[in-house]
Each structure stands twice: as C-alpha cells, then as structure tokens.
N, C-alpha and C. Protein backbone atom coordinates (compact mmCIF):
# COMPACT_ATOMS: atom_id res chain seq x y z
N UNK A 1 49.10 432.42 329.52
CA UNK A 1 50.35 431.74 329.26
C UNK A 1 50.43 431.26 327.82
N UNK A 2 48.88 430.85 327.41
CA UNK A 2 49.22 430.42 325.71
C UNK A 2 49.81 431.77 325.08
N UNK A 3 49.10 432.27 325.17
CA UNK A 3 49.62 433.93 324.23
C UNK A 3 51.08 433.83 324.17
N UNK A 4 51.48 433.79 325.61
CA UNK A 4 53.39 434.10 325.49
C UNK A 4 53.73 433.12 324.82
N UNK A 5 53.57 431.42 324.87
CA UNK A 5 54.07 430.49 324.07
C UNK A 5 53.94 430.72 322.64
N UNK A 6 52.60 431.21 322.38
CA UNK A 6 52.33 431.31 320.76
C UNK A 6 52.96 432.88 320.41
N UNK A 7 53.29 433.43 321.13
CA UNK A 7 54.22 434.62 320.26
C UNK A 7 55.87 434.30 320.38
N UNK A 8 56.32 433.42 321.60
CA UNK A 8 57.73 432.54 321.26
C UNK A 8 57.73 431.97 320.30
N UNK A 9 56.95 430.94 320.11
CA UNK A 9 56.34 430.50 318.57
C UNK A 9 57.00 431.38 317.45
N UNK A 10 55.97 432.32 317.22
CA UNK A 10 55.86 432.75 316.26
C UNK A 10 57.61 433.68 315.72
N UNK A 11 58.07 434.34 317.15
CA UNK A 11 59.30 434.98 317.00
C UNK A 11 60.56 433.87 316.45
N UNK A 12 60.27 432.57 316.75
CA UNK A 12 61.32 431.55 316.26
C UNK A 12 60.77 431.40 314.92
N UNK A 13 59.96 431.12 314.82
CA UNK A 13 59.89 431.11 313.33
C UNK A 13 60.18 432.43 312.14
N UNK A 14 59.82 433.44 313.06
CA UNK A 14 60.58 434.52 311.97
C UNK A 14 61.93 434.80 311.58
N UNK A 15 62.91 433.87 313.29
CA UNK A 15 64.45 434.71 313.31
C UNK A 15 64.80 433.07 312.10
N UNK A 16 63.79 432.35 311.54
CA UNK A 16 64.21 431.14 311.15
C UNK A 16 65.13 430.38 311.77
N UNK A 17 64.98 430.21 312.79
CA UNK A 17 65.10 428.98 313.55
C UNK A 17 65.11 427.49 312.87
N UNK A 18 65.85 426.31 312.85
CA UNK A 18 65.66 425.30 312.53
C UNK A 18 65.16 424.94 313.71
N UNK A 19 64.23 423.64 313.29
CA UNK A 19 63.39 422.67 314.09
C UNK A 19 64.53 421.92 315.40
N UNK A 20 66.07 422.02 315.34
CA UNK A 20 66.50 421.22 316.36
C UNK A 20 66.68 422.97 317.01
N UNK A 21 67.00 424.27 316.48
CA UNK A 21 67.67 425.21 317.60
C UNK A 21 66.20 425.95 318.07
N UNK A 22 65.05 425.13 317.86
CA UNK A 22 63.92 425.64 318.53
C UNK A 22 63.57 424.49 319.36
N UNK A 23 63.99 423.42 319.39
CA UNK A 23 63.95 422.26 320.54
C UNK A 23 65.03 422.28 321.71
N UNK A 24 66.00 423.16 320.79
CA UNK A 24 67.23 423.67 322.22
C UNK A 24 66.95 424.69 323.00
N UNK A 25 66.55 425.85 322.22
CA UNK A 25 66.10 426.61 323.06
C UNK A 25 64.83 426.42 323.43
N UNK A 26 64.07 425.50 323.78
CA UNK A 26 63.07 425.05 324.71
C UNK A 26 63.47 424.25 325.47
N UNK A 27 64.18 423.46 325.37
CA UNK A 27 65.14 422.62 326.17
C UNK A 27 65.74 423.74 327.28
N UNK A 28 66.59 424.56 326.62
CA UNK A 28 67.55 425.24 327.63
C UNK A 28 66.77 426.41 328.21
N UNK A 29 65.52 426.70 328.03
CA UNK A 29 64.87 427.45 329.14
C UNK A 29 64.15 426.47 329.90
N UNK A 30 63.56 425.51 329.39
CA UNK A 30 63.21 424.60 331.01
C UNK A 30 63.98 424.37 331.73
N UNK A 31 65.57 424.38 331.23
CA UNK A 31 66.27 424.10 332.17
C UNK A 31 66.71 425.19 333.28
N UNK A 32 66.29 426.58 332.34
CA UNK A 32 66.83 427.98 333.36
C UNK A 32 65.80 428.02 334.18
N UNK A 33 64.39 427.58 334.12
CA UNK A 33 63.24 428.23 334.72
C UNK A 33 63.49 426.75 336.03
N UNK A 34 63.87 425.56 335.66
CA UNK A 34 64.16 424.95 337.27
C UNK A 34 65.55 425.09 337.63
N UNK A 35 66.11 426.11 337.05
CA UNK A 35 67.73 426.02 337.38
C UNK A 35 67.14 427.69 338.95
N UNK A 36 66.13 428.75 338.16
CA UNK A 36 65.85 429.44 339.11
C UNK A 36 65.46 429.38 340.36
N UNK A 37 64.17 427.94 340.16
CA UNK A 37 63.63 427.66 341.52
C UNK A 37 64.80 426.87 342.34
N UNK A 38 65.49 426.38 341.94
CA UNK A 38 66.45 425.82 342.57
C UNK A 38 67.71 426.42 343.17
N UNK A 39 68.09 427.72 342.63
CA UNK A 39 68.55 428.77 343.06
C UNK A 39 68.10 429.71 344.06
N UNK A 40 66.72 429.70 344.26
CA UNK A 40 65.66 430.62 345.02
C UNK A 40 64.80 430.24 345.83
N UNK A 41 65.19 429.04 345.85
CA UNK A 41 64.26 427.84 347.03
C UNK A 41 63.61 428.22 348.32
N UNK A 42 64.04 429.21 348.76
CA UNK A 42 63.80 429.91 349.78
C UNK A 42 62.48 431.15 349.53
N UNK A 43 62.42 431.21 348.26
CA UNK A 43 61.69 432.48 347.90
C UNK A 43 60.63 432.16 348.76
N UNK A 44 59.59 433.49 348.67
CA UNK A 44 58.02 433.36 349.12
C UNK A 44 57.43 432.40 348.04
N UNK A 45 57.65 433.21 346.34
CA UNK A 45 56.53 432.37 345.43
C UNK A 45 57.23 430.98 344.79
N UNK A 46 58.14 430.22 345.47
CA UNK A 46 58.97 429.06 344.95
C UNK A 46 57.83 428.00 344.58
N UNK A 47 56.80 427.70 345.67
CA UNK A 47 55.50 426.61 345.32
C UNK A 47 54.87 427.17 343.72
N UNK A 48 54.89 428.24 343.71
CA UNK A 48 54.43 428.79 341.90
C UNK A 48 55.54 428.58 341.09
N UNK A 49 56.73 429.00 341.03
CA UNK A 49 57.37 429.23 340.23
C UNK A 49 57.97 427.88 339.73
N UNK A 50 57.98 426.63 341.34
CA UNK A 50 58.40 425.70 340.59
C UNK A 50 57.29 424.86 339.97
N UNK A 51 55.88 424.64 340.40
CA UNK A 51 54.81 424.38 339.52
C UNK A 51 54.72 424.60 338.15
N UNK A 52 55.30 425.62 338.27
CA UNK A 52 54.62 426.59 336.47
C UNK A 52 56.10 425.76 336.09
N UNK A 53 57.26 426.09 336.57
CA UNK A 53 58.75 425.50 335.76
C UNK A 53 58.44 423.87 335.72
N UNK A 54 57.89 422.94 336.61
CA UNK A 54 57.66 421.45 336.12
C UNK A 54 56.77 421.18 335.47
N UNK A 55 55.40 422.30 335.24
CA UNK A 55 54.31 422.10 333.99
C UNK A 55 54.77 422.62 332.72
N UNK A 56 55.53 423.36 332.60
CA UNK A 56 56.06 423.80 331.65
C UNK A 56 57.15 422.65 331.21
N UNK A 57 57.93 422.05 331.52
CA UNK A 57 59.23 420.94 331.58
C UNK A 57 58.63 419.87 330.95
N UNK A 58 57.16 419.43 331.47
CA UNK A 58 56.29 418.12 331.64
C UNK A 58 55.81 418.84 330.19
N UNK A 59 55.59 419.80 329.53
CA UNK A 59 54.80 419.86 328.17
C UNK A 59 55.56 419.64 327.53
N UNK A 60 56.69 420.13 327.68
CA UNK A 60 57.86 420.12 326.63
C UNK A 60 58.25 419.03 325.97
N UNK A 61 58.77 417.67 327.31
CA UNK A 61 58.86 416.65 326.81
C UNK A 61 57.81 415.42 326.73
N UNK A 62 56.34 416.19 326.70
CA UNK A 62 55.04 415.43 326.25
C UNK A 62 55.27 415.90 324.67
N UNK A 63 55.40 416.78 324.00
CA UNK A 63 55.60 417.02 322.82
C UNK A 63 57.03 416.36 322.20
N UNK A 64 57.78 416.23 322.98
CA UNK A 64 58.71 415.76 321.84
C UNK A 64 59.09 413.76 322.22
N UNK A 65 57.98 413.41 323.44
CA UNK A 65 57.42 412.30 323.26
C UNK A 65 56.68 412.08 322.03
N UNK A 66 55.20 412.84 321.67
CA UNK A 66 54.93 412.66 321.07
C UNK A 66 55.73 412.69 319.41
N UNK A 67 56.49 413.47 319.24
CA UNK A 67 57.01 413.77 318.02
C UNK A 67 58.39 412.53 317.69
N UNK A 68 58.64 412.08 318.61
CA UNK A 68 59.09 411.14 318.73
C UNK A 68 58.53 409.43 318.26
N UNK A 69 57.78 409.51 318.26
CA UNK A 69 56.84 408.32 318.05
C UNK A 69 56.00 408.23 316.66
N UNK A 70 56.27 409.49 315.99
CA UNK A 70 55.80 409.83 314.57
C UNK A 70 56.70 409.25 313.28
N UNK A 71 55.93 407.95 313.05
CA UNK A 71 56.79 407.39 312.06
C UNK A 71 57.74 407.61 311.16
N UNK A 72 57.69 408.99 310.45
CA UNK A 72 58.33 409.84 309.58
C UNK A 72 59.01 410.84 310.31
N UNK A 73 59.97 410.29 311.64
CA UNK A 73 60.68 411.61 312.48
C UNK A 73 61.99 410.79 311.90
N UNK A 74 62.85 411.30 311.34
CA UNK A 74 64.36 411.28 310.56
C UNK A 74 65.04 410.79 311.75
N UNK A 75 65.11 410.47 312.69
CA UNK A 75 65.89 410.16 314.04
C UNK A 75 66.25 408.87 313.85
N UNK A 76 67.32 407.92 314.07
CA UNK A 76 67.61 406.55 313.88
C UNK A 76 65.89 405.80 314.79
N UNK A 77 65.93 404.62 314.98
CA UNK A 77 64.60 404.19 316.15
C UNK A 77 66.13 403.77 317.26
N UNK A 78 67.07 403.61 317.22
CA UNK A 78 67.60 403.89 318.33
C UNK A 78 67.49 404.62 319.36
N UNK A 79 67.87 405.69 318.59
CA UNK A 79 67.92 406.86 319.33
C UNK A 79 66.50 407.44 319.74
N UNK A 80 65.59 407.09 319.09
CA UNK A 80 64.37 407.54 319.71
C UNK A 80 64.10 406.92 321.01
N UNK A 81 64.41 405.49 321.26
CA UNK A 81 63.93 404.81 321.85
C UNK A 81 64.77 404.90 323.05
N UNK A 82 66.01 405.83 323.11
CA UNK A 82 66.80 405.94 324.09
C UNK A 82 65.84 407.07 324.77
N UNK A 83 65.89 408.41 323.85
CA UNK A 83 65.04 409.32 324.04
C UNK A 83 63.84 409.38 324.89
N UNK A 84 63.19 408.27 324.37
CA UNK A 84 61.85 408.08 325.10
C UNK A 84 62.11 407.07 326.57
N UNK A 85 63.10 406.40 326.53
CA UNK A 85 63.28 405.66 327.72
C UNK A 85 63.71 406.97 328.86
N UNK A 86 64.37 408.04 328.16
CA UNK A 86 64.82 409.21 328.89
C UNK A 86 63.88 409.76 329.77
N UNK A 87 62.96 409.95 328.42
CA UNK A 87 61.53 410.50 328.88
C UNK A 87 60.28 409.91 330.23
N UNK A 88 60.78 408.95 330.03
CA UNK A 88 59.88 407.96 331.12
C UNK A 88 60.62 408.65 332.62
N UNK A 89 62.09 408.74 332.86
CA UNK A 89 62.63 408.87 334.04
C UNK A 89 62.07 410.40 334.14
N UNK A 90 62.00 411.27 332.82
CA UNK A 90 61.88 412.69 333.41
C UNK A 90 60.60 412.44 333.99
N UNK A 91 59.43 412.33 333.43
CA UNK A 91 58.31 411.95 334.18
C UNK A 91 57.82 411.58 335.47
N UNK A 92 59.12 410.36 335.79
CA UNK A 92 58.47 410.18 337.31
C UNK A 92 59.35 410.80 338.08
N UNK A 93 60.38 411.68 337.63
CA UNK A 93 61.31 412.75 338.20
C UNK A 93 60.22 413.58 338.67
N UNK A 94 59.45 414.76 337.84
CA UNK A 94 58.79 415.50 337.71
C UNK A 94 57.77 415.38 339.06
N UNK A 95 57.08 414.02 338.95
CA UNK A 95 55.89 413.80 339.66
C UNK A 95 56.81 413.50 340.87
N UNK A 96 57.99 413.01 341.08
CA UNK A 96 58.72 413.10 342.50
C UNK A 96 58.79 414.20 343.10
N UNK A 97 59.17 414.80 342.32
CA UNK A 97 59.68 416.75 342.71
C UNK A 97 58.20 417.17 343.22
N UNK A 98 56.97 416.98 342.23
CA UNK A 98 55.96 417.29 342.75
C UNK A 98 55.21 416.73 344.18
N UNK A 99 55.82 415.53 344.15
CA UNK A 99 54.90 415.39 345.88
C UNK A 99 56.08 415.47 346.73
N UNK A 100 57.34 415.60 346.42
CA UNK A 100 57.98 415.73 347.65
C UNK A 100 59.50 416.62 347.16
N UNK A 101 59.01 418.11 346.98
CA UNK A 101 60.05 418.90 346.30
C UNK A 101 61.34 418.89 347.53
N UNK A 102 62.16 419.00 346.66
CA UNK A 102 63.28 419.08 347.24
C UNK A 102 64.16 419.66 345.79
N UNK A 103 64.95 420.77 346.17
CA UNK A 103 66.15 421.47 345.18
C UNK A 103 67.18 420.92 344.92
N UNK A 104 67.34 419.65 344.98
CA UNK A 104 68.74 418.73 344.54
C UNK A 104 67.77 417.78 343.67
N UNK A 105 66.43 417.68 343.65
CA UNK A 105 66.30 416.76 342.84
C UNK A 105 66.09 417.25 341.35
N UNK A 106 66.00 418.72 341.60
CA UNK A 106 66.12 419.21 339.96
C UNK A 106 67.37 419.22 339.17
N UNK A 107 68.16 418.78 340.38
CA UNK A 107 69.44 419.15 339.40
C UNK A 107 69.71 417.93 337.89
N UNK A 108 68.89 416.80 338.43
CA UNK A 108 69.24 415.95 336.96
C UNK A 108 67.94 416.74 336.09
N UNK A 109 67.60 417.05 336.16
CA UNK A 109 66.04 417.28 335.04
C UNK A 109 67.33 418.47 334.18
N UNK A 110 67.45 419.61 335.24
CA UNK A 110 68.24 420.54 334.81
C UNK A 110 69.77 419.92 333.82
N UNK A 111 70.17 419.10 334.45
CA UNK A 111 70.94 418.52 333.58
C UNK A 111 71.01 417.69 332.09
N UNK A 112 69.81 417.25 332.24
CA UNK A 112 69.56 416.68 331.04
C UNK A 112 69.09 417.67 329.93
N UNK A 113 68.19 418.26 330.38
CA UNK A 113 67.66 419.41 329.87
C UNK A 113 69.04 419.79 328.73
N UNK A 114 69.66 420.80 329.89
CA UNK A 114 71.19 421.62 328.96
C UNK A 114 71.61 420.44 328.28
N UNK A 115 72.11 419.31 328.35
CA UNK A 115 72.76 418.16 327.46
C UNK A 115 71.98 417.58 326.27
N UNK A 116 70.96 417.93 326.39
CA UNK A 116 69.66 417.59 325.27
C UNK A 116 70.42 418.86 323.80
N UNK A 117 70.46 419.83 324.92
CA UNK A 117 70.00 421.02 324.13
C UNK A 117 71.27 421.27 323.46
N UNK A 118 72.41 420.61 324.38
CA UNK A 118 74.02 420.90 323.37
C UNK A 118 74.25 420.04 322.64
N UNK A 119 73.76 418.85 322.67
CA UNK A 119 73.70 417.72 322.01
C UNK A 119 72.93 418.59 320.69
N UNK A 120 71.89 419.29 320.46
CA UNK A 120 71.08 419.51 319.09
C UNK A 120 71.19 420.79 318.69
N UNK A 121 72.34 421.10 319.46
CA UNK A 121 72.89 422.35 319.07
C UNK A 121 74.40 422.47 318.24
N UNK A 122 74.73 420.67 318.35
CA UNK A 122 76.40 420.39 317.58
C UNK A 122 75.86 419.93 316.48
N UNK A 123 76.82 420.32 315.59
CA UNK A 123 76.80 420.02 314.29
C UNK A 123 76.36 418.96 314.21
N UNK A 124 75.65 418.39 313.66
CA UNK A 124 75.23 416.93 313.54
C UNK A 124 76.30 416.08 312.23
N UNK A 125 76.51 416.63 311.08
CA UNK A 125 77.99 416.33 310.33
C UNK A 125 79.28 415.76 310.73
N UNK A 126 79.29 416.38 312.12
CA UNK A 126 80.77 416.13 312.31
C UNK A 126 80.92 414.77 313.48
C-alpha cells in the first residue's frame, strides 16, 4: 500500500499540484473510498474495504492534524483550531464506525470530507 501512496505522491507532484489541490484530492478520495463501502454494504469484502477506507481516512487527517499544529502553517489559529476541533469528532466518528459499523454513520465523515475539499478547492481571493 506504501508503494501506491508514494507513486500518488510522486504523480501530484509532477502534474504540479499545489499543496491545498493535493489536500483536496486526498480529501475527496477518502471521501469516495467510504462513499463506496457505504454504497456496497452488502458486499462479501465490505469488513476490508471499509477497514482499509477508515485507516486510510484516520491517516489522512492524522497528517493534516499534525500539519496543522506546525507553527509556521499560514492558516489564521482560528481556523486551525476549528479544524482540529473538527478533527477530534472525525476520530471518535471513525473509532464508532469501527466497533459498531453501520452505513449512515459514514455519511458525515463523507460529508465533511467533500466540504473540506471544496472549501480548498475555491479561490481563496475571492
């Protein structure tokens, strides 16, 4: 699984990607990969697919926890601190879904997710 991350990696950085439309589009595939299990709930491999889609979700916003908290991140401390209060609910979202899955409870993760990602995908200027 590292390999595929580190050659996503590497392909955003070649199409030059800025640092917010490579946080969207990580944003907006965590949100497709629990938008699937939640669509497919019924599948045989749903216990995998939604594992791998909430460990994958749970790294995402462990990294931009962390990057968040890095003194020199250009973000107001408002807004970080909204961010990270965000972050706390995805968390015990995550670990909810994990001991007691149910397909309606992804729908806020999934939601925030896409609204993260259109939010840092608008012009920030205007």
């Amino acid at each position: 699984m590292y390999v595929t991350q580190l050659e996503t990696y590497k392909r955003a950085q070649s199409n030059n990607m800025s640092g917010r439309e490579i946080e969207a589009a990580a944003l907006t595939r965590c949100a497709l990969l629990l938008s699937d299990c939640q669509k497919n709930w019924d599948a045989p491999n749903r216990v995998h697919n939604l594992s791998e889609a909430l460990r994958i979700n749970q790294r995402l916003w462990s990294i931009l926890q962390a990057e968040l908290t890095h003194d020199d991140n250009p973000l107001p401390i408002q807004i970080r601190q909204d961010i990270l209060s965000l972050s706390i609910f995805i968390d015990k979202r995550i670990i909810e879904v994990m001991a007691y899955p149910a397909p309606e409870k992804l729908k806020i993760l999934i939601d925030i997710n896409m609204n993260l990602a259109a939010g840092l995908r608008s012009n920030p200027t205007e």
